[in-house]
Protein backbone atom coordinates (compact mmCIF):
# COMPACT_ATOMS: atom_id res chain seq x y z
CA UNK A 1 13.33 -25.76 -21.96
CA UNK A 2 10.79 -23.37 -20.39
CA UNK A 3 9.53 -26.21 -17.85
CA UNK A 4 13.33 -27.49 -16.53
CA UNK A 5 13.74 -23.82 -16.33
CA UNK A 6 10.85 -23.17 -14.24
CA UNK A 7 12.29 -26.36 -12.23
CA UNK A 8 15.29 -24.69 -11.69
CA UNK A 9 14.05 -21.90 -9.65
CA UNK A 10 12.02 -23.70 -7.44
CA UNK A 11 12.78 -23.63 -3.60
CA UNK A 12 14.66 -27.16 -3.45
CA UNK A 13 16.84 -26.22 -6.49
CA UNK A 14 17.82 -22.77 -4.63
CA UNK A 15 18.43 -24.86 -1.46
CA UNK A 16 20.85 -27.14 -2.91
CA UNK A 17 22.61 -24.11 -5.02
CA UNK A 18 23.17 -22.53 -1.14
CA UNK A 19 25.03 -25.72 -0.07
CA UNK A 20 27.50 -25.97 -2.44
CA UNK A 21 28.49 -22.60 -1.18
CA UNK A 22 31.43 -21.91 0.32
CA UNK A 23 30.90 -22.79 4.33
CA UNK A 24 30.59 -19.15 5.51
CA UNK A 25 29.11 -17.69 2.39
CA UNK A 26 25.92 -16.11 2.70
CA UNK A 27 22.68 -17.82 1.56
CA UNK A 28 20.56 -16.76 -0.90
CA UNK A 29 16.26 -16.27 -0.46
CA UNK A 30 14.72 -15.55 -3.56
CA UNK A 31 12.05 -13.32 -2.75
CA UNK A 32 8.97 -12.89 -5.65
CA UNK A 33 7.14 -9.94 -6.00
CA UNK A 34 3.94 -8.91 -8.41
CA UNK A 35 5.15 -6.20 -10.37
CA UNK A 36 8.12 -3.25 -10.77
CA UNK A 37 6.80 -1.30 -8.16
CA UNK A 38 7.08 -3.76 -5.86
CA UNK A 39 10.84 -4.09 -5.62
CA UNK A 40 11.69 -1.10 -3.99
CA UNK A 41 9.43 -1.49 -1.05
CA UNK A 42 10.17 -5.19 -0.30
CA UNK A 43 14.02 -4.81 -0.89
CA UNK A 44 13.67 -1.82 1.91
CA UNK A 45 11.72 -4.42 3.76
CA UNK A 46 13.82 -7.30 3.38
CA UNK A 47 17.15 -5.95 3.90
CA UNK A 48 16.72 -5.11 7.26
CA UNK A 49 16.68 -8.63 7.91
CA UNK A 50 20.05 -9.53 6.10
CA UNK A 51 23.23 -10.42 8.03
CA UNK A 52 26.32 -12.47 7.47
CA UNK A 53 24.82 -15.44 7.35
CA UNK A 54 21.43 -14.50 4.61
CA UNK A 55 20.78 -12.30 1.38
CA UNK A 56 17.31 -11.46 0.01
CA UNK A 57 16.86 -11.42 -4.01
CA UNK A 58 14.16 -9.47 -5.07
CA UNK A 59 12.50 -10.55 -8.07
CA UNK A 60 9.56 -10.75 -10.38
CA UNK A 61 7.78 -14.05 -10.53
CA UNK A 62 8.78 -15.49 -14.13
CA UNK A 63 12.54 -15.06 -15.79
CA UNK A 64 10.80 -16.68 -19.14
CA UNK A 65 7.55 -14.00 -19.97
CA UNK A 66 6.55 -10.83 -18.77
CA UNK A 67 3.68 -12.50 -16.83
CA UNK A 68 3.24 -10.94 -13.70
CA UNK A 69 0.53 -9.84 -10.67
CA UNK A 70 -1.03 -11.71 -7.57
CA UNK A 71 -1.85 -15.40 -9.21
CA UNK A 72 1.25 -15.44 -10.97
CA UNK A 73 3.18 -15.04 -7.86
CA UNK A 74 1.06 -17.17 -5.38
CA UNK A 75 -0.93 -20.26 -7.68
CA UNK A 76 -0.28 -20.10 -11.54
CA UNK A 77 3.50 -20.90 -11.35
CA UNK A 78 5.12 -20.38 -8.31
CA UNK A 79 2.30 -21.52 -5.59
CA UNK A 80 3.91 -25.18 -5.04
CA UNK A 81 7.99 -24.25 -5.00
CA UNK A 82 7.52 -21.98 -2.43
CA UNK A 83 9.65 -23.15 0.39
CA UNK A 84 12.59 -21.72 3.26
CA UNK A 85 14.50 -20.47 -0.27
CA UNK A 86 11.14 -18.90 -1.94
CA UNK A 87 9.40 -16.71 -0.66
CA UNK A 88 6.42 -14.85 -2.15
CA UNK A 89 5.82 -11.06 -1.12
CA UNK A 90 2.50 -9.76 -2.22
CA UNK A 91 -0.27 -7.37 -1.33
CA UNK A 92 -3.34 -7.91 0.57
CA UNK A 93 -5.79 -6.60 -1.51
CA UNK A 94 -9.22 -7.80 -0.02
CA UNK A 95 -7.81 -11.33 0.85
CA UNK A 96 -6.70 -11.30 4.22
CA UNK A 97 -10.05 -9.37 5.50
CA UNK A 98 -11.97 -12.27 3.64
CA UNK A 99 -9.96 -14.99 6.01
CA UNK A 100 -10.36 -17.65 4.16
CA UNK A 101 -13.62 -17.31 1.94
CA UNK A 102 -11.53 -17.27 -1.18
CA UNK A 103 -9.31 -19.86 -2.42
CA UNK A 104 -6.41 -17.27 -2.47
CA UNK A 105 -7.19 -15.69 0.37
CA UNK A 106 -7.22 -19.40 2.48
CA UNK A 107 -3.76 -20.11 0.67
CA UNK A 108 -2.23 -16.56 1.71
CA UNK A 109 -3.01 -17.20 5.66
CA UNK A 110 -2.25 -21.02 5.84
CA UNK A 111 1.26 -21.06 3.39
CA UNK A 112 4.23 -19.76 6.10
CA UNK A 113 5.91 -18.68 3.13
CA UNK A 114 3.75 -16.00 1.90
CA UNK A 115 4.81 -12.25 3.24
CA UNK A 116 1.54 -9.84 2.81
CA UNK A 117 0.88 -6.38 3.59
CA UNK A 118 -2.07 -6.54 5.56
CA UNK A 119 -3.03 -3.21 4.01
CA UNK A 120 -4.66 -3.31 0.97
CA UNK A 121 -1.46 -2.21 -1.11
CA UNK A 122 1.67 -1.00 -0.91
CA UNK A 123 0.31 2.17 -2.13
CA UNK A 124 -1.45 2.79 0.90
CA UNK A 125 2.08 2.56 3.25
CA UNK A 126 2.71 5.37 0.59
CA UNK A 127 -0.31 7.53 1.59
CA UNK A 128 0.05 6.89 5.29
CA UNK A 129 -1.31 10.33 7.36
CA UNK A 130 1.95 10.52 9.18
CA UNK A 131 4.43 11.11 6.29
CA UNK A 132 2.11 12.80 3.89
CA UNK A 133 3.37 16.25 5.48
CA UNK A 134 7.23 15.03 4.83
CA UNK A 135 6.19 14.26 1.27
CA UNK A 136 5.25 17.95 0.56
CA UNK A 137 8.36 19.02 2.10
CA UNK A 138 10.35 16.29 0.08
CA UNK A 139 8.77 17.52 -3.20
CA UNK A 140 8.39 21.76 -2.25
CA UNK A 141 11.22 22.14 0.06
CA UNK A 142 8.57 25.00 2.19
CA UNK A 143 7.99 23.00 5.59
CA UNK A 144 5.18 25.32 6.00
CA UNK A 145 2.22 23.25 7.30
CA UNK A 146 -1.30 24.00 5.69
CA UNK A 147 -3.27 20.56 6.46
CA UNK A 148 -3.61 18.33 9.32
CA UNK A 149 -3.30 14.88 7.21
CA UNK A 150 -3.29 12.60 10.38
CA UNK A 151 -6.87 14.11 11.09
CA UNK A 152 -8.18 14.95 7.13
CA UNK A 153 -7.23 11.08 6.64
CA UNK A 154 -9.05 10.34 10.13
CA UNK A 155 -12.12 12.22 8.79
CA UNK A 156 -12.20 10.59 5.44
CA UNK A 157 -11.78 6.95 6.88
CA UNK A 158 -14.84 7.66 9.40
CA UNK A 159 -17.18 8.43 6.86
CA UNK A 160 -15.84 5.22 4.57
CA UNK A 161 -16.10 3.03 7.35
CA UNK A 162 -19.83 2.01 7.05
CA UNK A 163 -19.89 1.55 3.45
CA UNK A 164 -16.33 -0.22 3.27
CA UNK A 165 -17.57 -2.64 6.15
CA UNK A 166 -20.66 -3.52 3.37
CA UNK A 167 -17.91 -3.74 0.52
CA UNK A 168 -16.46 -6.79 2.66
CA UNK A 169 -19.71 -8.32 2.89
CA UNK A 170 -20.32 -8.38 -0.30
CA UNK A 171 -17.14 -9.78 -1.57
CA UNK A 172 -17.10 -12.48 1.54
CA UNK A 173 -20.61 -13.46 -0.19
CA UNK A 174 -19.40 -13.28 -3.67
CA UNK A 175 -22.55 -10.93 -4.26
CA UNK A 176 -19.84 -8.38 -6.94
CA UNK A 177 -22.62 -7.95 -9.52
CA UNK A 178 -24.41 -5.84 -7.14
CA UNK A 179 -21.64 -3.65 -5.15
CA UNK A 180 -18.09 -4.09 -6.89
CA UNK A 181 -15.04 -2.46 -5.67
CA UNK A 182 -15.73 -0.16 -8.74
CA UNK A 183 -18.98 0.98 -7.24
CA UNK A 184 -17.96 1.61 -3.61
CA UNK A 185 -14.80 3.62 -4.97
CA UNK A 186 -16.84 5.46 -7.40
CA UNK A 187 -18.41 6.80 -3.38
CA UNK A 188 -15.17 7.15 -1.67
CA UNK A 189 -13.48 9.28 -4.03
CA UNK A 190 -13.01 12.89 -3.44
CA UNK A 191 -14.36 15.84 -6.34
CA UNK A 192 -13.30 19.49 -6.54
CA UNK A 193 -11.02 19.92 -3.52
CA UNK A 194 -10.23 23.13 -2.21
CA UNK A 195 -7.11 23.13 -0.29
CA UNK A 196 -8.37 25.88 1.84
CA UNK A 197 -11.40 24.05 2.74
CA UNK A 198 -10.47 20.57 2.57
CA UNK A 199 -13.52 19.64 4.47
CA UNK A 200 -16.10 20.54 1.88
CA UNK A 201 -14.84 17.36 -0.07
CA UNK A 202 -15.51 15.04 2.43
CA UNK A 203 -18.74 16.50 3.29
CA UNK A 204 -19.53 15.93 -0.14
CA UNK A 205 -18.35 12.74 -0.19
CA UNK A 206 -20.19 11.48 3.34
CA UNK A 207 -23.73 13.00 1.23
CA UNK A 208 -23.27 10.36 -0.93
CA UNK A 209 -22.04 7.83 1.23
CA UNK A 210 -24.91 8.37 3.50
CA UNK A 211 -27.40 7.44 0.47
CA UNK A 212 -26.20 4.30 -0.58
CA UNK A 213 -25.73 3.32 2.52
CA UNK A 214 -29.84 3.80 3.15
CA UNK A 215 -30.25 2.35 0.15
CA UNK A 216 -28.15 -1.28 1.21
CA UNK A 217 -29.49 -1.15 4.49
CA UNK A 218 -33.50 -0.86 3.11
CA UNK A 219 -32.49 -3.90 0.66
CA UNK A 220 -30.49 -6.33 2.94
CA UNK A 221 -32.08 -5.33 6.19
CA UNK A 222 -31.32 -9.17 6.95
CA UNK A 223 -27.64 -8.52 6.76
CA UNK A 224 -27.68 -5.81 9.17
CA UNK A 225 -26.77 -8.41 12.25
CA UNK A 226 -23.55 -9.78 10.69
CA UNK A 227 -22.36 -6.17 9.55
CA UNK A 228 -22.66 -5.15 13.13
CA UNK A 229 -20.78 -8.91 13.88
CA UNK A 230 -18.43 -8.02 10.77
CA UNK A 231 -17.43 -4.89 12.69
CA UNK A 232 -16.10 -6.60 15.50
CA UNK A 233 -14.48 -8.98 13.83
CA UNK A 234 -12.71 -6.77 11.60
CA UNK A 235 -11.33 -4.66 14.54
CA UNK A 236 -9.63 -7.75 15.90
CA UNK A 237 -7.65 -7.68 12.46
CA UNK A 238 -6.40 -4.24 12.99
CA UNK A 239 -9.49 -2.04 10.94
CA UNK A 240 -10.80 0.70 12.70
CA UNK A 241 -13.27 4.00 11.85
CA UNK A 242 -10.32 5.77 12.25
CA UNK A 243 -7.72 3.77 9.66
CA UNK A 244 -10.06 2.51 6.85
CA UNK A 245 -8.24 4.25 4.12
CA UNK A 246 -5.15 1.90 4.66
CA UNK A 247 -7.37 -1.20 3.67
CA UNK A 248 -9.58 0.80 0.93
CA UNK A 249 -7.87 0.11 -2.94
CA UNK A 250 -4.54 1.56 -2.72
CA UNK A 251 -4.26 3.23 -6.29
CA UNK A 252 -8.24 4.84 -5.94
CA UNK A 253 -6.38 6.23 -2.13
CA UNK A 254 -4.10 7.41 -3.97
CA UNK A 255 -4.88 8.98 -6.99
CA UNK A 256 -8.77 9.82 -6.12
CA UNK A 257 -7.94 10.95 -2.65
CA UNK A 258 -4.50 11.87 -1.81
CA UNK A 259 -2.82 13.34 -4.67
CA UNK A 260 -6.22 15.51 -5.35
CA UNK A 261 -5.02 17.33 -2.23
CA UNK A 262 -1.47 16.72 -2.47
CA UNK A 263 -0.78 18.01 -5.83
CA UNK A 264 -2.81 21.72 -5.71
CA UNK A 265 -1.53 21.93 -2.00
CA UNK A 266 2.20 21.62 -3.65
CA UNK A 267 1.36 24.10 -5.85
CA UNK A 268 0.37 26.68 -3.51
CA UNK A 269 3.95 25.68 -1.13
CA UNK A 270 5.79 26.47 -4.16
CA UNK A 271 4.23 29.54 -4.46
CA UNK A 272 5.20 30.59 -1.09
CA UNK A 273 8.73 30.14 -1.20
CA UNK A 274 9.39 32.17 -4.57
CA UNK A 275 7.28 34.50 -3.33
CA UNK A 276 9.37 34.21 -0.45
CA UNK A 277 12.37 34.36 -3.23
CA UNK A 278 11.23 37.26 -4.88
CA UNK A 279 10.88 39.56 -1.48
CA UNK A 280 14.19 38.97 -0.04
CA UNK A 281 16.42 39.00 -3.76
CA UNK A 282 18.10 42.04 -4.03
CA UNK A 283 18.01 42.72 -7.84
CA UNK A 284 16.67 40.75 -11.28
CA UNK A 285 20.04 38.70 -11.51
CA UNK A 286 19.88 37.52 -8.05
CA UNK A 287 16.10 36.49 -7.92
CA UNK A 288 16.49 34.81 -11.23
CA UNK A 289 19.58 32.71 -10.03
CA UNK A 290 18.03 31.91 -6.60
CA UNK A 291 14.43 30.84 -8.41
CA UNK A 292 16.70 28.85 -10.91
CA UNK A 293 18.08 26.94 -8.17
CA UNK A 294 15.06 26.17 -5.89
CA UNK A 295 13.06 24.86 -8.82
CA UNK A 296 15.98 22.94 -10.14
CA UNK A 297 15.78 21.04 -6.38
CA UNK A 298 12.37 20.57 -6.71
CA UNK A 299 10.44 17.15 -7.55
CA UNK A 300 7.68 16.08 -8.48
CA UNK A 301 5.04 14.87 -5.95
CA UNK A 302 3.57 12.21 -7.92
CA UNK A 303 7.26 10.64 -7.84
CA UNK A 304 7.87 11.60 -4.23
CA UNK A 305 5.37 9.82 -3.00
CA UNK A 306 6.06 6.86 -4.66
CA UNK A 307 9.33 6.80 -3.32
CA UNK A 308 9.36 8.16 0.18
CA UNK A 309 9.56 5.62 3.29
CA UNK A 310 8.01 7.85 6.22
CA UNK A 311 5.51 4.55 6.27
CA UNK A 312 7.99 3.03 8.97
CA UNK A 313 6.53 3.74 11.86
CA UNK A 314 2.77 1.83 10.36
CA UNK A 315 1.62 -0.73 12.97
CA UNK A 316 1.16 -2.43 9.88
CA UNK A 317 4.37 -2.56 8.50
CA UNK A 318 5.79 -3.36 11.86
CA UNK A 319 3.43 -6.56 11.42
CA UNK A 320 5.20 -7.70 8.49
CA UNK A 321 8.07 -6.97 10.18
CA UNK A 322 7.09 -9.66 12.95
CA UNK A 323 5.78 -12.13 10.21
CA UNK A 324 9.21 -11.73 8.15
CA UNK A 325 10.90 -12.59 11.64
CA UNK A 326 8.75 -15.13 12.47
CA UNK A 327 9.36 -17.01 9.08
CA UNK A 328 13.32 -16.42 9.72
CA UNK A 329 13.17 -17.85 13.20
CA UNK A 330 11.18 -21.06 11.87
CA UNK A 331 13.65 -21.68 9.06
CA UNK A 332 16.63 -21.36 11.21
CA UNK A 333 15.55 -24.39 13.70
């Protein structure tokens, strides 16, 4: 039952449900995503590319378990239905820097009907520079601007960017007992941020950056040509000094970097304003009502920025944008 099931959902069988459709009724694309998270972000995705004559249904990859993640969507059960009914949306993770050195990663740039993030994750559209400012408005409601994240985030990636372009090199040689992902997070992560002087985190964090990077270069010395070659290579697919953090682990950007400033820096915002409250209420009754009400519009930041879609304007996105279009154009020949 499970296997004619499985059957069932596969590309062809969608295909053929679409025909005996009314003429002008709209026709279905199952879309598969890795987990719950996923949905929101590819539905937001996706539905700017519906019209009268397509629908996208967003989905995760098995109606008959709870299996889910990466190889569920793309090889275990899915990999060979794909088709121009089936699509499979997933994240990037280290595959498509790899380019091809990995089984998955050579299936994820040669199947046209695989959709990718080209950033690591989606969580690091969530922690884009740009909207991190909106965020704290979104969860504080004080528009009050303490940090520069465009320029904090611009700081952080330079001083990843040596030691992330090793991480690649690693992987790409399957070399993971050495230098996993685990071990160049455990470098990248921020400790003890003050929100005054978020700069003394990242000088921290480029002290110890700076010493295992000494210590790779004094054991591979070898390597040190294709790094350099790596560097080049990897600009041409859109990483720069300047943007690393959008291709570093998206949950380690976002818990162990973003939120560690996000969350104290929403603290002091909130602050502000019922300071703010307190100052301008006339009496007890007033200030009590008014602080009632501003905390009751509140939310939380670790939501909020889960949520939010100030990502938009990524070069990044817009490149799944062109690949979702792409795919459309191809299908509708």
């Amino acid at each position: 039952m499970g296997k004619r099931l499985t059957e069932n959902l596969s590309s062809l069988y969608v295909g053929a449900a679409n025909k005996l459709k009314p003429k002008h009724a709209r026709r279905k694309i199952v879309a598969y995503v890795e987990s719950y998270d996923d949905i929101s972000f590819w539905r937001t995705l996706l539905s700017e590319y519906e019209n009268d004559s397509r629908y996208f249904e967003v989905m995760l990859p098995s109606r008959t378990s709870l299996a889910k993640g990466k190889k569920t969507v793309l090889m275990n059960q899915l990999g060979n239905q794909l088709g121009e009914n089936m699509i499979a949306c997933v994240d990037s993770d280290y595959d498509y820097l790899l380019q091809g050195c990995t089984n998955t990663s050579r299936y994820m740039l040669k199947c046209p009907y695989v959709m990718q993030t080209y950033a690591y994750a989606i969580e690091n559209y969530h922690c884009y520079a740009e909207g991190l400012h909106d965020v704290c408005v979104m969860a504080t409601l004080n528009d009050h601007k303490l940090v520069d994240f465009p320029e904090f985030m611009k700081q952080y990636s330079q001083i990843a960017y040596p030691l992330f372009i090793w991480s690649i090199w690693f992987y790409r040689h399957h070399i993971l007992s050495e230098f996993s992902l685990m071990d160049f997070c455990s470098y990248v992560k921020l400790d003890h941020v003050n929100t005054y002087h978020p700069e003394w985190s990242l000088e921290a964090m480029e002290r110890k950056v700076k010493r295992k990077l000494r210590d790779l270069e004094h054991k591979h010395r070898n390597a040190i040509p294709e790094i350099e070659s790596m560097k080049t290579e990897l600009k041409e697919l859109g990483v720069h000094p300047n943007n690393t953090y959008m291709f570093i682990q998206g949950h380690h950007i976002m818990d162990n970097v973003v939120l560690k400033i996000l969350a104290p820096l929403c603290v002091i915002l909130r602050r502000e304003r019922e300071n703010e409250i307190r100052d301008l209420a006339e009496h007890d009754i007033q200030f009590q009502n008014e602080l009632t009400c501003y905390q009751r519009s509140q939310s939380g930041v670790d939501q909020v920025i889960r949520k939010h879609t100030y990502y938009k304007d990524s070069p990044f996105y817009d490149r799944i944008r062109r690949r979702i279009a792409t795919f459309l154009e191809h299908m509708e020949r």
